[in-house]
N, C-alpha and C. Protein backbone atom coordinates (compact mmCIF):
# COMPACT_ATOMS: atom_id res chain seq x y z
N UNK A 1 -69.26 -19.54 1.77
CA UNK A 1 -69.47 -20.09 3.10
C UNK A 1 -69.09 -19.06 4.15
N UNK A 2 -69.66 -18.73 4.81
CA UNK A 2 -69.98 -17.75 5.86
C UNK A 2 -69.17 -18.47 7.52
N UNK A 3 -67.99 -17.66 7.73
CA UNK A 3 -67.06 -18.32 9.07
C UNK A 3 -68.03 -17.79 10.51
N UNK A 4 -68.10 -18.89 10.97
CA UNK A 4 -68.96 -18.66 12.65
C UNK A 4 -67.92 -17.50 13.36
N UNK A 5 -68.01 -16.30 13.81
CA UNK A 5 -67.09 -15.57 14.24
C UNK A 5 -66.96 -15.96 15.45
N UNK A 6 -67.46 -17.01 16.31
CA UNK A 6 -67.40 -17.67 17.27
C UNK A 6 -65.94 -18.30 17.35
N UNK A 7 -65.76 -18.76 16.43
CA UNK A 7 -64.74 -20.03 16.14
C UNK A 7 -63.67 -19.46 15.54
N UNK A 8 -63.76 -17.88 15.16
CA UNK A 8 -62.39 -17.81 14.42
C UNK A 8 -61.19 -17.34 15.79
N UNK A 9 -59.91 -17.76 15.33
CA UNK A 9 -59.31 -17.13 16.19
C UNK A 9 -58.70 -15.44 16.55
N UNK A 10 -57.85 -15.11 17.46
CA UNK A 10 -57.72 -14.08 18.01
C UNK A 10 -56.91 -13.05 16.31
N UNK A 11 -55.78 -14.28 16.01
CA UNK A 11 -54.85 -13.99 14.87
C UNK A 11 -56.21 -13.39 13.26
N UNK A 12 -57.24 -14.37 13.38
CA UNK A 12 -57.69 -14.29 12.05
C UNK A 12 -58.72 -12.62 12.24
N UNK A 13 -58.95 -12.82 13.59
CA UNK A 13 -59.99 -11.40 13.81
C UNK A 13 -58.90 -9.96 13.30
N UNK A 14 -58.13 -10.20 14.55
CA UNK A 14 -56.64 -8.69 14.25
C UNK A 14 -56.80 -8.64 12.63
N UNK A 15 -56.80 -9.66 11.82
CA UNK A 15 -56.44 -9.62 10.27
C UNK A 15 -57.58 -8.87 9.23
N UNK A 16 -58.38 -8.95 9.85
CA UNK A 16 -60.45 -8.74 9.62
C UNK A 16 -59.72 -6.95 10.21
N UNK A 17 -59.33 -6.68 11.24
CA UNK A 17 -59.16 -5.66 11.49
C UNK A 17 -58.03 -4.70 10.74
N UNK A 18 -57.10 -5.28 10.34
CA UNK A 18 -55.70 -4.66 9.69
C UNK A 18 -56.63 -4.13 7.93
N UNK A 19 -57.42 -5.15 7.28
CA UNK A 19 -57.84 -5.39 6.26
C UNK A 19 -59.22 -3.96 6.12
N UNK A 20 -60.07 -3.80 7.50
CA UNK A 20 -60.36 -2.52 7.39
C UNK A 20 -59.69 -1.28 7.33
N UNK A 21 -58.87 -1.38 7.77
CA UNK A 21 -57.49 -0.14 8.40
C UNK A 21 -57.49 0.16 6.59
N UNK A 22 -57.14 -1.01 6.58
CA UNK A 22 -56.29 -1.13 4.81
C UNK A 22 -57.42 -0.44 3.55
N UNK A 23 -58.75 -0.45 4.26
CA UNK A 23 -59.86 1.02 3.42
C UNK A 23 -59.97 2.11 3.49
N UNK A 24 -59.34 2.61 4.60
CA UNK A 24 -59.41 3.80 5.01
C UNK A 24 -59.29 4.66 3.45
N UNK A 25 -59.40 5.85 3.76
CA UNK A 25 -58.81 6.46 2.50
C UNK A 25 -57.45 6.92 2.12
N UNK A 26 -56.82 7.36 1.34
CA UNK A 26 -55.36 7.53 0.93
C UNK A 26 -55.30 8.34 2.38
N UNK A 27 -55.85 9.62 2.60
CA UNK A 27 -55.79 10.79 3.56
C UNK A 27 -56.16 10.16 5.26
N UNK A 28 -56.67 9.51 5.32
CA UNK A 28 -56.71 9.06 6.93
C UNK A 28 -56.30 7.74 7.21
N UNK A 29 -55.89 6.81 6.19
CA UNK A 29 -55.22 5.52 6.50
C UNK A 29 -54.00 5.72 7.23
N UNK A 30 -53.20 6.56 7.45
CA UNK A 30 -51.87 7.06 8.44
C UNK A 30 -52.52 6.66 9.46
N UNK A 31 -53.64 7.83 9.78
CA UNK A 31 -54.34 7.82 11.49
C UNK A 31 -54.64 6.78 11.71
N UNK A 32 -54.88 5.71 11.04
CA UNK A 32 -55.80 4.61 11.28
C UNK A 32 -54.81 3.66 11.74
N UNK A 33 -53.80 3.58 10.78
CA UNK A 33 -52.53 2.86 11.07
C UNK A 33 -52.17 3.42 12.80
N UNK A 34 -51.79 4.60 12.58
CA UNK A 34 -51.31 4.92 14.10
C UNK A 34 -52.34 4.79 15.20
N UNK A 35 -53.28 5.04 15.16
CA UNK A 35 -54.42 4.66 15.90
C UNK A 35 -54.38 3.36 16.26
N UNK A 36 -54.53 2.54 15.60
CA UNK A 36 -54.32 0.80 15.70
C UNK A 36 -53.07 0.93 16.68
N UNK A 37 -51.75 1.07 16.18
CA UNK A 37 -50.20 1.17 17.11
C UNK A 37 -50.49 1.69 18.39
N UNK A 38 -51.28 2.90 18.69
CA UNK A 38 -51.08 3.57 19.70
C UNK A 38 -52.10 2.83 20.93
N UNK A 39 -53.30 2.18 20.46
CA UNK A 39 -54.49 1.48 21.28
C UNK A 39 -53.41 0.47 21.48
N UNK A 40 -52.73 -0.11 21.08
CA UNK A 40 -52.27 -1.77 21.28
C UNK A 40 -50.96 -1.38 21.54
N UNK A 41 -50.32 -0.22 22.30
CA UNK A 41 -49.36 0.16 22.47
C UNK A 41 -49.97 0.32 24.29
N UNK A 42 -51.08 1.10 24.19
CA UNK A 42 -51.11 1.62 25.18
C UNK A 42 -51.50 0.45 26.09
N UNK A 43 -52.14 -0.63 25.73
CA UNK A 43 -52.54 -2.16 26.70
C UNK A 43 -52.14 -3.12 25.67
N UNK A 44 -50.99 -3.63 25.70
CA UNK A 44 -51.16 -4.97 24.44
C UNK A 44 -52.07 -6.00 24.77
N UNK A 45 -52.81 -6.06 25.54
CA UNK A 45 -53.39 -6.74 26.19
C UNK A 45 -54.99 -7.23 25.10
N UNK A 46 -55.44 -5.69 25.27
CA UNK A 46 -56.72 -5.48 24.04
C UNK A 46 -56.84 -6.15 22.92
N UNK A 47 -57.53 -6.50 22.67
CA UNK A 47 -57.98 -7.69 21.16
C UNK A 47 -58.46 -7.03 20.01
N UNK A 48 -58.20 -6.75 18.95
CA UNK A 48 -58.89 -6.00 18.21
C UNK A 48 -60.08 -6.60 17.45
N UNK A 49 -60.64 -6.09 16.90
CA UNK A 49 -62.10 -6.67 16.03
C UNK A 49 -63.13 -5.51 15.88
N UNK A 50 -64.02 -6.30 14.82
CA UNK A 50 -64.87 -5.17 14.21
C UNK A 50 -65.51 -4.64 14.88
N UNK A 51 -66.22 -3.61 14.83
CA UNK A 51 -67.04 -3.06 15.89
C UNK A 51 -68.34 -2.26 15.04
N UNK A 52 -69.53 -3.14 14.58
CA UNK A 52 -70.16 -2.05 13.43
C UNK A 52 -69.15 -1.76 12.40
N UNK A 53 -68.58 -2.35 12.29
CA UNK A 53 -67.86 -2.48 10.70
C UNK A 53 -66.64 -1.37 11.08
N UNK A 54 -65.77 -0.72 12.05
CA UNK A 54 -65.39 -0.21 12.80
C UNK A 54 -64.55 -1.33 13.35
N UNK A 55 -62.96 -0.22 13.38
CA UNK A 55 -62.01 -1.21 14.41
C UNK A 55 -62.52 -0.62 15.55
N UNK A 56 -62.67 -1.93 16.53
CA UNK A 56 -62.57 -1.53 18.03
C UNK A 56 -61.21 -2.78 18.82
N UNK A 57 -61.60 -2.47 20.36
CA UNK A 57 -60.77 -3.06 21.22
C UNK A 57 -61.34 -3.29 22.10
N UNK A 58 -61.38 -4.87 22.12
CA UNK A 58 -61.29 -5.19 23.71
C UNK A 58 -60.86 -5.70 24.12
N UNK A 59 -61.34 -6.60 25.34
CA UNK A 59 -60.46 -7.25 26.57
C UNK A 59 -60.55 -8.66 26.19
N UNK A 60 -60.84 -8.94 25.49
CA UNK A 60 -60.97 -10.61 24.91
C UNK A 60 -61.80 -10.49 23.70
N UNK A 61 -61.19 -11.18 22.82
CA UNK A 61 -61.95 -11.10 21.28
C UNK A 61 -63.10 -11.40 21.30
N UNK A 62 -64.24 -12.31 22.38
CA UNK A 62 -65.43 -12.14 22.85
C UNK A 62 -65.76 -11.34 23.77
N UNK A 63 -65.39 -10.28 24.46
CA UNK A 63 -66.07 -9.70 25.38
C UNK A 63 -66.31 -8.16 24.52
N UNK A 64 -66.95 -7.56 25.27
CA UNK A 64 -67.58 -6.10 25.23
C UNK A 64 -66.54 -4.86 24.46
N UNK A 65 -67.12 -4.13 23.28
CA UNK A 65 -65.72 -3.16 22.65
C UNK A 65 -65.57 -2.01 23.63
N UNK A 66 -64.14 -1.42 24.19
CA UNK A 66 -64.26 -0.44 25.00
C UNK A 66 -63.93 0.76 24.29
N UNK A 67 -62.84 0.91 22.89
CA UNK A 67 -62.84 1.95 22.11
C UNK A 67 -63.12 1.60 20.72
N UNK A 68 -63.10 2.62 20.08
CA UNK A 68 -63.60 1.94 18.57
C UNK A 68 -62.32 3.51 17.76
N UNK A 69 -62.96 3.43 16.61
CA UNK A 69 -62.28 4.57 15.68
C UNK A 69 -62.86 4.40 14.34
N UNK A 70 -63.19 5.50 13.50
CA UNK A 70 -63.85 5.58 12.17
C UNK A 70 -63.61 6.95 11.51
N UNK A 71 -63.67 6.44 10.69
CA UNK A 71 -63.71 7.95 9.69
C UNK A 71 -64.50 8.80 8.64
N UNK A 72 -64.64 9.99 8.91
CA UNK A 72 -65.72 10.55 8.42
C UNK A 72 -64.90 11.34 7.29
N UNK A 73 -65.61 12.06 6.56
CA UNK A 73 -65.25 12.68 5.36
C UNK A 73 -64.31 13.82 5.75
N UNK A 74 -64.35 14.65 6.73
CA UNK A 74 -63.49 15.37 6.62
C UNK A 74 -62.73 15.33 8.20
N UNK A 75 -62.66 14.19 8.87
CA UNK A 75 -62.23 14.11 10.10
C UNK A 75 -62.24 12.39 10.67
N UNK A 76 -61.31 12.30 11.97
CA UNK A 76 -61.54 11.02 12.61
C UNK A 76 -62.23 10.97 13.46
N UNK A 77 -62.89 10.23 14.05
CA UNK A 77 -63.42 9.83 15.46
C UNK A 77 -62.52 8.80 16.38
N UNK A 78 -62.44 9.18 17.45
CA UNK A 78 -62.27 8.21 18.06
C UNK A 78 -62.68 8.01 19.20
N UNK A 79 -63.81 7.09 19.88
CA UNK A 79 -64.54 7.19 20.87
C UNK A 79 -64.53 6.07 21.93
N UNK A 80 -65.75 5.87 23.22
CA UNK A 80 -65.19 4.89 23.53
C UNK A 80 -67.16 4.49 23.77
N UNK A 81 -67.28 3.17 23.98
CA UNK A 81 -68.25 2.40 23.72
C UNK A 81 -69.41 2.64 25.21
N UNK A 82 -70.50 2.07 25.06
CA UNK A 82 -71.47 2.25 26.23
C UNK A 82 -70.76 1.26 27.21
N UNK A 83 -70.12 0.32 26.67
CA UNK A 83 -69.54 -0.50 27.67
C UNK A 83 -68.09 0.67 28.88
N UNK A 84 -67.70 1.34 28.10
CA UNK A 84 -66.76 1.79 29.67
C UNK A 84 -67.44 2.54 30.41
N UNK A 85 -67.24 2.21 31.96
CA UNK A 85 -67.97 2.79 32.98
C UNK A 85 -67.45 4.42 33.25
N UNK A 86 -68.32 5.26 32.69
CA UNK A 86 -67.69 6.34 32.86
C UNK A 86 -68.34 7.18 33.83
N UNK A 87 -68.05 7.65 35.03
CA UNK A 87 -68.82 9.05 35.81
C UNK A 87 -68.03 10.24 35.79
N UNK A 88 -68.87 10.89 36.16
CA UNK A 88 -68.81 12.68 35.85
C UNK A 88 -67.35 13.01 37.12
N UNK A 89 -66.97 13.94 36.17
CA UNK A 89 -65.84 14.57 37.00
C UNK A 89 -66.32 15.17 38.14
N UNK A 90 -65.93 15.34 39.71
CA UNK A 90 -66.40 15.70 40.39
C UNK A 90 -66.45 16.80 40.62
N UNK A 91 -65.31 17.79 39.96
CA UNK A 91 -64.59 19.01 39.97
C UNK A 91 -65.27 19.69 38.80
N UNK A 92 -65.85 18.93 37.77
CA UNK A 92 -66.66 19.68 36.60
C UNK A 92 -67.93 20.82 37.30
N UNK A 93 -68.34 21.28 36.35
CA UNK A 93 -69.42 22.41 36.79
C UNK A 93 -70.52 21.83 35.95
N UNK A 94 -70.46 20.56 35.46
CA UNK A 94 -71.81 19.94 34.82
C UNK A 94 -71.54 18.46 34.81
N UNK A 95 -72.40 17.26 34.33
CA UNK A 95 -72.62 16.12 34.38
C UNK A 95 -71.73 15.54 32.93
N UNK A 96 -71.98 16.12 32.45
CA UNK A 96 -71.04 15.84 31.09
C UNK A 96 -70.20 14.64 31.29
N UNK A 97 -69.72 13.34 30.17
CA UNK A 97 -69.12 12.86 30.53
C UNK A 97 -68.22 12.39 28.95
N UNK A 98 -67.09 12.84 28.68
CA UNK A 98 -66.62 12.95 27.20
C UNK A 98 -66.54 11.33 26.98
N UNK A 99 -67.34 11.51 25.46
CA UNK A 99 -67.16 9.70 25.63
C UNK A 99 -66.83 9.48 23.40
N UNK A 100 -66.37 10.60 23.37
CA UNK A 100 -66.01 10.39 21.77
C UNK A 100 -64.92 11.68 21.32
N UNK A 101 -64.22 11.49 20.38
CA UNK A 101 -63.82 12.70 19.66
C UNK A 101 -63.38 13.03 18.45
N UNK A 102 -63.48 14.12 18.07
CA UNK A 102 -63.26 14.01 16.57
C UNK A 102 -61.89 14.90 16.52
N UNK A 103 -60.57 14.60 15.36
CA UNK A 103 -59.50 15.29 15.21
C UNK A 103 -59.63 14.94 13.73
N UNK A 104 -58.31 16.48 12.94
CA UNK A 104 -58.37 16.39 11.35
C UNK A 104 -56.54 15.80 11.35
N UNK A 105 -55.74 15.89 12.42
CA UNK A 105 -54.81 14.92 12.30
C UNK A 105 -54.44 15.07 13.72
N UNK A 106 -53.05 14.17 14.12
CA UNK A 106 -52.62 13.64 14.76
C UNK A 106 -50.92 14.26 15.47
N UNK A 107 -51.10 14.81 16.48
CA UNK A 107 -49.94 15.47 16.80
C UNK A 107 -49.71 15.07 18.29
N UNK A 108 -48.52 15.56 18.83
CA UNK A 108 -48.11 14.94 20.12
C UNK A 108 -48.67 14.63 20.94
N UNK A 109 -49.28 15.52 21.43
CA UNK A 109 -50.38 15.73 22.28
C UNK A 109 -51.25 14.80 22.52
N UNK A 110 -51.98 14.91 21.02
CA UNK A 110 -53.25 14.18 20.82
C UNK A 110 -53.03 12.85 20.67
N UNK A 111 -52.16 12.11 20.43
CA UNK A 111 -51.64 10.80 20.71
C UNK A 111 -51.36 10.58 21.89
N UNK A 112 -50.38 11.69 23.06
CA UNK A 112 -50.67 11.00 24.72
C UNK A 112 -51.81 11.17 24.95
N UNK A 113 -52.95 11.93 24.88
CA UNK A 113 -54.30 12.11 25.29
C UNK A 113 -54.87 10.42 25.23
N UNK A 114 -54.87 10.17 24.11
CA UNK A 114 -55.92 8.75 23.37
C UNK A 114 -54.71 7.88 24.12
N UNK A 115 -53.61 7.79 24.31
CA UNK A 115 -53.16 6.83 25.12
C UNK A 115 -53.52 6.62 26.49
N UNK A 116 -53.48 8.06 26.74
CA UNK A 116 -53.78 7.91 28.43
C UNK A 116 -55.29 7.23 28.66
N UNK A 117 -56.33 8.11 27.83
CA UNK A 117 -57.57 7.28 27.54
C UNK A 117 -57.84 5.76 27.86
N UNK A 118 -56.93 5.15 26.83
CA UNK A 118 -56.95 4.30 26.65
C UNK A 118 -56.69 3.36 28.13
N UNK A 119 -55.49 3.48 28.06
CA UNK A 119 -54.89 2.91 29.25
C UNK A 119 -55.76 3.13 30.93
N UNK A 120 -56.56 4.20 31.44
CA UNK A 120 -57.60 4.56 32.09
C UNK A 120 -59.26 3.44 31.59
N UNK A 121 -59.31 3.28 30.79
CA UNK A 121 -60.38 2.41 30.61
C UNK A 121 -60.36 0.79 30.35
N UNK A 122 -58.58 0.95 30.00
CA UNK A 122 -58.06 -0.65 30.06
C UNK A 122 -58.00 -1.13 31.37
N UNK A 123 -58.05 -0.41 32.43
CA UNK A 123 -57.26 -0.95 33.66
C UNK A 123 -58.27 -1.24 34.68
């Protein structure tokens, strides 16, 4: 029997989400773990749920995903969805507008980066 994802709640979705985390592979299930901590660190606010079979986050367990995260064979992604409104830096020398990224792990830095991210598209 197939659950209306309409009807499930906020608790049973996060669980749908922990339970992907929990495939990752031996080698990027850390990131995934911390990834999860650091998105719901940076807005506890964000709802988690699948996203294309993909954890994402949003602003209500029905509304629009604003980041997501996945993993590829020899690296992570972590990006953010057509839904955040993003425009071009004004100070850039092109139109460009960074809307994904890929890392092979996870260091100081690169954890305030994806926080600040985060928190800029939560708000």
């Amino acid at each position: 029997m197939t659950t209306d994802r309409r009807n499930m709640s906020s608790a049973e979705i996060k669980e749908e989400v922990l339970a992907k985390i929990a495939q990752f592979s031996e080698e990027n299930r850390p990131y995934a773990e911390t990834l999860h901590k650091l998105i719901m660190q940076a807005d506890p606010t964000l709802h988690p749920r699948l996203y294309y079979g993909m954890p994402g986050y949003a602003k209500t367990k029905d509304s629009a995903v604003l980041c997501y995260f996945r993993e590829e064979e020899d690296y992570m992604t972590f990006g953010l969805s057509e839904n955040v409104k993003l425009t071009p830096d004004p100070a850039a020398p092109d139109k460009l507008m960074p809307c994904a990224w890929f890392f092979t792990e996870l260091d100081d830095a690169t954890e305030k980066s994806i926080v600040k991210i985060v928190r800029n598209i939560a708000s």
